[in-house]
Protein backbone atom coordinates (compact mmCIF):
# COMPACT_ATOMS: atom_id res chain seq x y z
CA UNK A 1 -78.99 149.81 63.30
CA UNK A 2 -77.20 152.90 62.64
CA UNK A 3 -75.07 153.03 59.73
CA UNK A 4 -74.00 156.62 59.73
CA UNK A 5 -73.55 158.51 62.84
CA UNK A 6 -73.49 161.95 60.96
CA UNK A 7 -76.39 162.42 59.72
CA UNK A 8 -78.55 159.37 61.57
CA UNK A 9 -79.50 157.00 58.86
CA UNK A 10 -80.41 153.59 59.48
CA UNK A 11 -79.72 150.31 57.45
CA UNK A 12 -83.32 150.15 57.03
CA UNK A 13 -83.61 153.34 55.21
CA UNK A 14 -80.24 152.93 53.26
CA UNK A 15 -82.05 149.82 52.05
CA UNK A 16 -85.57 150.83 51.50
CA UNK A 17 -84.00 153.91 49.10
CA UNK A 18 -81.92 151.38 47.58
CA UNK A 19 -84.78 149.15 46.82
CA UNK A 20 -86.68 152.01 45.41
CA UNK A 21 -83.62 152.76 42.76
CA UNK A 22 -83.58 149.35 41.92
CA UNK A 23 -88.16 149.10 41.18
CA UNK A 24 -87.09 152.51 38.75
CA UNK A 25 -84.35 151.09 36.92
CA UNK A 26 -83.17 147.98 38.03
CA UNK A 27 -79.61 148.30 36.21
CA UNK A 28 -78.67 151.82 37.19
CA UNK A 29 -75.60 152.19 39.21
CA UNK A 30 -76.11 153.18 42.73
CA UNK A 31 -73.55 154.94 44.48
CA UNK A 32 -74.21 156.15 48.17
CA UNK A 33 -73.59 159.69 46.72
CA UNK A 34 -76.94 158.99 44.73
CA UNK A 35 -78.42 157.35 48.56
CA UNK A 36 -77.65 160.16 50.42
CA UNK A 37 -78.89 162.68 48.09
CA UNK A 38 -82.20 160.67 47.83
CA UNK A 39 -82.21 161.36 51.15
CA UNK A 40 -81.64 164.56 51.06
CA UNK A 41 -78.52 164.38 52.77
CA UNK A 42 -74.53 164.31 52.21
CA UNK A 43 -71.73 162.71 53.32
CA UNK A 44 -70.04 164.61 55.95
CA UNK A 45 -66.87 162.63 57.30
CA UNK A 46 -68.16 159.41 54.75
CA UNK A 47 -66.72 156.88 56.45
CA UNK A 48 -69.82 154.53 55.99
CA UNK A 49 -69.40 155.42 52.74
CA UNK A 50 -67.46 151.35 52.48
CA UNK A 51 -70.66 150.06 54.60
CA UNK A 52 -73.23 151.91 52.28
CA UNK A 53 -71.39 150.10 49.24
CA UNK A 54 -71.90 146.88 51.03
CA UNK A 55 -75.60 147.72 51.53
CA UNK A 56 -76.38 148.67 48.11
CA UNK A 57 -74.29 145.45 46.89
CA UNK A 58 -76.24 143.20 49.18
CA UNK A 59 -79.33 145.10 48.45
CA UNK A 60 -79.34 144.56 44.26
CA UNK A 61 -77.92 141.13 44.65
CA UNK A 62 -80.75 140.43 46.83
CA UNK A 63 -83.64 142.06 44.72
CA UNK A 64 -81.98 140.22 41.57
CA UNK A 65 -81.73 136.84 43.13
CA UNK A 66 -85.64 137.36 43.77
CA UNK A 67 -86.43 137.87 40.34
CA UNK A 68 -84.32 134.77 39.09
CA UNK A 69 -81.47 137.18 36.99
CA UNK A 70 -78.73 134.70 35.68
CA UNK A 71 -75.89 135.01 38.52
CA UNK A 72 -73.73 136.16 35.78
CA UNK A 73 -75.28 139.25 35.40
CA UNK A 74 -75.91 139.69 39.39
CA UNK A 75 -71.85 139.44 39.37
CA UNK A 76 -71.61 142.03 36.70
CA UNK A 77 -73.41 144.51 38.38
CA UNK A 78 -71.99 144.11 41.82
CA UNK A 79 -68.43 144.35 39.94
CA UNK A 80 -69.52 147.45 38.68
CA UNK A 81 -70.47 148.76 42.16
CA UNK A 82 -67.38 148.02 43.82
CA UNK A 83 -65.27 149.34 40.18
CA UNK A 84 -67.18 152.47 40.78
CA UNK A 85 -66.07 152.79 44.22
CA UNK A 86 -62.26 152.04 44.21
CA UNK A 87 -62.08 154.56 41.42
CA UNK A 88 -63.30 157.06 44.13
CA UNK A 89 -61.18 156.26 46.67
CA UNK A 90 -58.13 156.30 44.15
CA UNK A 91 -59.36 160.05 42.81
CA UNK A 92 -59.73 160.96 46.47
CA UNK A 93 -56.21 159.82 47.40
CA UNK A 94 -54.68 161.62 44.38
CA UNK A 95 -56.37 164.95 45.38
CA UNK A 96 -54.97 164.69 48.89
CA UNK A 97 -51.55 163.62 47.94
CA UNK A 98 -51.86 166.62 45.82
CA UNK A 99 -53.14 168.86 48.36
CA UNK A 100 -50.02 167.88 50.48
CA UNK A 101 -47.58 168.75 47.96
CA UNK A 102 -49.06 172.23 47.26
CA UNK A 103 -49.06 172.64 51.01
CA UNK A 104 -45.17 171.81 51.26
């Protein structure tokens, strides 16, 4: 299945980089930034970016559950993810709103 039509990725290779982040450092924070670049590509119009975030989320919840981490801790880390994420999308909306004003 494609996930992003921009640059051709596939929910099999979102989640096969993913799972490779997670067998170096199973705690780090994985943004789709840090996918893409793995990658070695970039968001272009990043609207998968909210379906990456999914992946990833399902991903590490996944690869925890298989090595029996308390669910406390799966939460925390998924709560992180998504934290991560909204603070994006609020830093992206401020810069446009911004934008429009200077263009006014």
């Amino acid at each position: 299945m494609i996930v992003c039509s921009c640059n051709f990725i596939t929910l099999g290779e979102i989640e096969e980089v993913v799972a490779g982040f997670l067998d170096q450092d199973e705690w780090q924070l994985i943004t789709p930034g840090k996918v893409y670049h793995a990658m070695k590509k970039r968001g272009k119009c990043c609207g998968c970016f909210p379906n990456v975030i999914d992946i990833i989320i399902r991903v590490a919840s996944d690869y925890h559950r298989a090595k029996q981490t308390p669910e406390t801790d799966i939460i925390f880390l998924t709560e992180k993810i998504r934290k991560a994420h909204e603070d994006t999308q609020r830093m992206r909306s401020l810069a446009r709103q911004s934008k429009s004003r200077q263009a006014a």
